[in-house]
C-alpha atoms as a PDB file:
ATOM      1  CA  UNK A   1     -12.704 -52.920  70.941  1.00  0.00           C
ATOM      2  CA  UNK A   2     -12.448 -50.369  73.719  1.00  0.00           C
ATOM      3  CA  UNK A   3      -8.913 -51.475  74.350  1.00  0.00           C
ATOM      4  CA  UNK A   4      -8.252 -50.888  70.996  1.00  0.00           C
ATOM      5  CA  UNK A   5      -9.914 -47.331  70.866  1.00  0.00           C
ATOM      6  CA  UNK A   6      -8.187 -46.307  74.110  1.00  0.00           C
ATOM      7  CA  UNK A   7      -4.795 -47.428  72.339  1.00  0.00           C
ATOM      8  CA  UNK A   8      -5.099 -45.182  69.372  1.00  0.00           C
ATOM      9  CA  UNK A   9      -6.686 -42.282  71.263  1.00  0.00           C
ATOM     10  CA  UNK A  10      -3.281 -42.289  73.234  1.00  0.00           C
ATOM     11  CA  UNK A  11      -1.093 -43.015  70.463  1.00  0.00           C
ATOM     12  CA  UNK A  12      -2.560 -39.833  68.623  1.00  0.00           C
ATOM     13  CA  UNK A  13      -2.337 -37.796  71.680  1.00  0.00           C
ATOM     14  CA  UNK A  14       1.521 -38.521  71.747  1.00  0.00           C
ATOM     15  CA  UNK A  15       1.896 -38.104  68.197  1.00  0.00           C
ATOM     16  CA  UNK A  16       0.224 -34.229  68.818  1.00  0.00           C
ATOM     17  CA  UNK A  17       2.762 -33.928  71.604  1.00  0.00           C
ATOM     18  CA  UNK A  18       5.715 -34.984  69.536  1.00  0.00           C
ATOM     19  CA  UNK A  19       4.489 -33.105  66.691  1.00  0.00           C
ATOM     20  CA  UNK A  20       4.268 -29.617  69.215  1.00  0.00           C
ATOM     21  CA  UNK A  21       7.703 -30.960  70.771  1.00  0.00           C
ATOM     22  CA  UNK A  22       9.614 -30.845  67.208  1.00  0.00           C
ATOM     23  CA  UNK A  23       8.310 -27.682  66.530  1.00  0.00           C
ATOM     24  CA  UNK A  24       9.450 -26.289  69.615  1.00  0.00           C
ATOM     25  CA  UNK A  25      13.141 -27.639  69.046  1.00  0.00           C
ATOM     26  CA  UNK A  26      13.271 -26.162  65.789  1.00  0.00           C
ATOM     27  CA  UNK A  27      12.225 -23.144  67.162  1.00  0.00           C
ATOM     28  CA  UNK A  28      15.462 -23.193  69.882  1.00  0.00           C
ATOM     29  CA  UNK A  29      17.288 -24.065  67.174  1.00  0.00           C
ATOM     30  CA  UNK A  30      16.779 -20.717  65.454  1.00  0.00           C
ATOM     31  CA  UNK A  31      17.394 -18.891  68.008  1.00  0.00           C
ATOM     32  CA  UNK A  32      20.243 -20.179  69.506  1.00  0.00           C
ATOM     33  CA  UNK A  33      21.716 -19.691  65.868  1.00  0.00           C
ATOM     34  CA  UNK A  34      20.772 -15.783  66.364  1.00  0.00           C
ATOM     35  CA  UNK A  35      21.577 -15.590  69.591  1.00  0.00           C
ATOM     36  CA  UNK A  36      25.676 -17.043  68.480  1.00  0.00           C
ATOM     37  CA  UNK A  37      25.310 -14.454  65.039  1.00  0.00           C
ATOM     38  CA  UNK A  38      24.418 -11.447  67.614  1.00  0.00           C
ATOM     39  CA  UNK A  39      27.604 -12.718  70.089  1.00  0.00           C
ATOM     40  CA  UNK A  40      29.858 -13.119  67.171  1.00  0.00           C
ATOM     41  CA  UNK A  41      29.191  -9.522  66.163  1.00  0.00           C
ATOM     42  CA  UNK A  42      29.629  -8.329  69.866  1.00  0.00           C
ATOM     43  CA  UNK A  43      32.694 -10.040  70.101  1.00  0.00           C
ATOM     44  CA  UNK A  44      34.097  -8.422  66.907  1.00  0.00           C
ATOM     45  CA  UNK A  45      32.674  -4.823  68.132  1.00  0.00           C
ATOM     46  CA  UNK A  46      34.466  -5.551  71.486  1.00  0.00           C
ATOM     47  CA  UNK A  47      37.676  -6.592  69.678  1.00  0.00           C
ATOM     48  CA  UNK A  48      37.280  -3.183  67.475  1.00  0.00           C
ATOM     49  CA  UNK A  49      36.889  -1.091  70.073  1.00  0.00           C
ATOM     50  CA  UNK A  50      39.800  -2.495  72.342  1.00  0.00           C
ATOM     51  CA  UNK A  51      41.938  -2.315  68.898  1.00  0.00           C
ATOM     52  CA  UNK A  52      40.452   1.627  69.312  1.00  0.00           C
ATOM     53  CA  UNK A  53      41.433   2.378  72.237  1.00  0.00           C
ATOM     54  CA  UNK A  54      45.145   0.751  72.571  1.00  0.00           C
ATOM     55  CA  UNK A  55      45.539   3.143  69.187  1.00  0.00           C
ATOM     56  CA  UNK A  56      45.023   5.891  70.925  1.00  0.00           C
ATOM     57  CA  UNK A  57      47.105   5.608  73.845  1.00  0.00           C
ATOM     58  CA  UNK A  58      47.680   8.234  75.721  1.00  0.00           C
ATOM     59  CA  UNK A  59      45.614  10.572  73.426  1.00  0.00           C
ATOM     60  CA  UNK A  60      42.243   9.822  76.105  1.00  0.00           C
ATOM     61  CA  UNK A  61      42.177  10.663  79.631  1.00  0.00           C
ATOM     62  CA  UNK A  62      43.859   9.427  82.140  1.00  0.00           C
ATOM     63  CA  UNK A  63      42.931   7.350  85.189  1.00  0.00           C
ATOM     64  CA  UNK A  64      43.585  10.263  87.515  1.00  0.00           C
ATOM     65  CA  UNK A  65      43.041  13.838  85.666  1.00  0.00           C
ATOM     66  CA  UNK A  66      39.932  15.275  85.742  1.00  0.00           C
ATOM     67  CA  UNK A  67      37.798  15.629  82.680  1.00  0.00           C
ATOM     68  CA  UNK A  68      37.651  19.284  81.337  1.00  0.00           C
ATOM     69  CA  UNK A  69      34.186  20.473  82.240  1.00  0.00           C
ATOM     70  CA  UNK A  70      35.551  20.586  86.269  1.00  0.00           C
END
């Protein structure tokens, strides 16, 4: 009958762990799924503001002149 105790003891113990395990996963799932939302909007912003900046040409600064306040 110990045996038998023993064997079930375990058996819940690993069902707790499994239990804590899927949680966990499901959790990681979430947030990678936030984590790709938040990079798709980055990506987007970056896009917008390359789209910005190729619009205005020569309209900013360039590489070489000095900024007004010098």
């Amino acid at each position: 009958m110990d045996d038998a105790g023993n064997l079930v003891a375990r058996v819940r113990e690993l069902e707790i762990k499994i239990s804590f395990l899927e949680n966990h996963v499901e959790a990681q799932d979430r947030e990678m799924l936030e984590q790709s939302r938040q990079f798709d909007l980055l990506k987007a912003e970056v896009k917008r503001l390359r789209e910005l900046s190729s619009d205005q040409g020569s309209e900013g600064f360039p590489a070489n002149e000095k900024p007004p306040h010098y």
